[in-house]
Protein backbone atom coordinates (compact mmCIF):
# COMPACT_ATOMS: atom_id res chain seq x y z
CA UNK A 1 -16.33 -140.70 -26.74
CA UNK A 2 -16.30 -144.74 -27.80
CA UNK A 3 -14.80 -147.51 -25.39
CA UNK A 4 -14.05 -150.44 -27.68
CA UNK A 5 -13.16 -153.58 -27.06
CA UNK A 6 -11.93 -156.76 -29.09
CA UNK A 7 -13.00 -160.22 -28.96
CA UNK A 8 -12.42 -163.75 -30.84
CA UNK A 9 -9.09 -164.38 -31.31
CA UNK A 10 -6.96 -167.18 -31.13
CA UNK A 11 -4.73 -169.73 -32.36
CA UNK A 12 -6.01 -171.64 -35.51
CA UNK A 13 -4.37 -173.60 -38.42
CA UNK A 14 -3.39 -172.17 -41.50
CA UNK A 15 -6.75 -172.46 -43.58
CA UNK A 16 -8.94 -171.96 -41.10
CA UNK A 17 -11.62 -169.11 -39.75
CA UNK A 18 -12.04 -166.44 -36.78
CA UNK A 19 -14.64 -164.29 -36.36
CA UNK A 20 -13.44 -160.93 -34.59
CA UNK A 21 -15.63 -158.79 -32.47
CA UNK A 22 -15.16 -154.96 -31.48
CA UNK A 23 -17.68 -153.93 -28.84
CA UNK A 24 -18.51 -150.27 -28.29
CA UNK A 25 -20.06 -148.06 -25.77
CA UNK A 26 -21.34 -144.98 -25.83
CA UNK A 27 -24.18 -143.85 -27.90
CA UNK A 28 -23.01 -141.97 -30.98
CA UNK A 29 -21.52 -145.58 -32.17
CA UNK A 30 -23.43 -145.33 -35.58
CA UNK A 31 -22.30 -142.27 -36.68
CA UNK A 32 -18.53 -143.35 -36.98
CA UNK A 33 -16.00 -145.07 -39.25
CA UNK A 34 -14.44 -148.09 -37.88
CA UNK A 35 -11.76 -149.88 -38.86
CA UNK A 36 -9.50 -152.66 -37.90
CA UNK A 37 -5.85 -152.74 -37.90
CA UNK A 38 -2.93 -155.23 -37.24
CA UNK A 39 0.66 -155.24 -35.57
CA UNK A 40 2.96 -158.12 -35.89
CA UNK A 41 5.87 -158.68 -33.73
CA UNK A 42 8.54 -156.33 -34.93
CA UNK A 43 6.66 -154.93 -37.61
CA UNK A 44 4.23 -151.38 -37.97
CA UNK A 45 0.75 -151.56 -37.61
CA UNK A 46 -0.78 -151.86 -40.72
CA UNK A 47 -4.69 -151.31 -42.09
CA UNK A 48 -6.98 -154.15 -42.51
CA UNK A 49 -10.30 -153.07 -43.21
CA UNK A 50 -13.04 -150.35 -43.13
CA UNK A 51 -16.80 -149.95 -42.96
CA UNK A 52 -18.38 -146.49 -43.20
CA UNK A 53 -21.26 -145.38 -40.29
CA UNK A 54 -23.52 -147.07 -43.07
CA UNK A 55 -21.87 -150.33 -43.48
CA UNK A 56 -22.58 -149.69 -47.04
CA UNK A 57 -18.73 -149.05 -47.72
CA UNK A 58 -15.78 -151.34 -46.93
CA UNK A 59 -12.31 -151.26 -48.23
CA UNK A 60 -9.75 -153.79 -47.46
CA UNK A 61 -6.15 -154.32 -47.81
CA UNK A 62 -4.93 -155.88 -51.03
CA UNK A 63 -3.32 -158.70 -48.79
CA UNK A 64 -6.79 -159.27 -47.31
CA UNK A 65 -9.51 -158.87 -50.01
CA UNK A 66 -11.21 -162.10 -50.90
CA UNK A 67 -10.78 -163.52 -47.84
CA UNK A 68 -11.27 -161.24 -44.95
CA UNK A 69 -15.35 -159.29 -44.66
CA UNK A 70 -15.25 -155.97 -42.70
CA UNK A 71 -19.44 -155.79 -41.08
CA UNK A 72 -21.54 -153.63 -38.47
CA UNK A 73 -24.28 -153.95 -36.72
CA UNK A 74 -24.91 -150.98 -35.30
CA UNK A 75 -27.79 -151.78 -33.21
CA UNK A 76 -25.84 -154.25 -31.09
CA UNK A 77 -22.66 -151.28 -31.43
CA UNK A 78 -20.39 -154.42 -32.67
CA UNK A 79 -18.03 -154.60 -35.76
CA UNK A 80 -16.81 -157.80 -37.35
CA UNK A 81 -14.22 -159.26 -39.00
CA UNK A 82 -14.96 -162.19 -40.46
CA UNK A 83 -11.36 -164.23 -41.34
CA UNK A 84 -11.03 -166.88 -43.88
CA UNK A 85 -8.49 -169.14 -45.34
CA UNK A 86 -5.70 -167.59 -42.78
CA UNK A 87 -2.38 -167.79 -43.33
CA UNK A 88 0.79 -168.26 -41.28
CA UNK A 89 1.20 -164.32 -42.36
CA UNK A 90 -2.15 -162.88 -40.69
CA UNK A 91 -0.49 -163.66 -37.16
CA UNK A 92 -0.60 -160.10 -35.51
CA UNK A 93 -3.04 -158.47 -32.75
CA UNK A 94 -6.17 -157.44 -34.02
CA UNK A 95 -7.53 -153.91 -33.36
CA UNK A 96 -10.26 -152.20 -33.79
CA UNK A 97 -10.44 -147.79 -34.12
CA UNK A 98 -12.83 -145.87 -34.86
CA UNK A 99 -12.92 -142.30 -36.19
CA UNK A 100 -15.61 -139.38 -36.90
CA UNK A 101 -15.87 -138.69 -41.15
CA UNK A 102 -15.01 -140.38 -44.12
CA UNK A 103 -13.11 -143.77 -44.47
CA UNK A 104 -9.65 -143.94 -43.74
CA UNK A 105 -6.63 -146.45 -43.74
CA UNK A 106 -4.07 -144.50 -42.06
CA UNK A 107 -4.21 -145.40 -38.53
CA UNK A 108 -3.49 -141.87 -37.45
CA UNK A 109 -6.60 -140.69 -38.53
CA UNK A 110 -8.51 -142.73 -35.77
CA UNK A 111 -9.47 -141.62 -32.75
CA UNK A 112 -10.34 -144.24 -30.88
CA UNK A 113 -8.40 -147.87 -30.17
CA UNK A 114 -9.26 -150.87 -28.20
CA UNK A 115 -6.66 -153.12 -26.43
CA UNK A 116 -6.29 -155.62 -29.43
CA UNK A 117 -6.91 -159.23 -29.75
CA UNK A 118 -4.09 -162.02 -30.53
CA UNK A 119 -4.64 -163.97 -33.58
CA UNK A 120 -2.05 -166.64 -34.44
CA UNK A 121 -1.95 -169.12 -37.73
CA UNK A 122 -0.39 -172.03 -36.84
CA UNK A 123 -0.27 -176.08 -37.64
């Protein structure tokens, strides 16, 4: 069992950096997958990014790579997502998951959610 729970969002202008945190409990945190997700308003959730138990392996969404970074520190039972050059289009909430095995981009697979975090891109 994981209790997660999101930090760092906000509003900032289109260009602009956030720094997301996922905080976790429970002490098997460095034996899963996490990932983080994103809803809009009247849109599906969609994958952002994933780090293996490792942190050695990330993946990221096509609309993300090059400008979002996916890390862990697993001593401190955080993840990060590290957002750069945001765009009016990153607007959602924020969430991190986390699941038991390999990578996975299909929220489904996770076990785990926190309560989400707002981010909004706006001048």
């Amino acid at each position: 069992q994981v209790h997660l729970v999101e930090s760092g969002g906000g509003l900032v202008q289109p260009g602009g950096s956030l720094r997301l945190s996922c905080a976790a409990s429970g002490r098997t945190f460095n034996t899963y997958t996490m990932g983080w997700f994103r809803q809009a308003p009247g849109k599906e959730r969609e994958f952002v990014a994933v780090i293996s138990w490792t942190g050695r392996i990330t993946d990221y969404a096509d609309s993300v790579k090059g400008r979002f970074t996916i890390s862990r520190d697993n001593r401190k039972k955080t993840v990060y997502l590290q957002m750069s050059s945001l765009k009016p289009e990153d607007t959602a909430v924020y969430s991190c998951a986390a699941k038991t095995g390999l990578l996975a981009v299909r929220d489904s697979d996770y076990h785990f959610w926190g309560q989400g975090t707002q981010v909004t891109v706006s001048s």
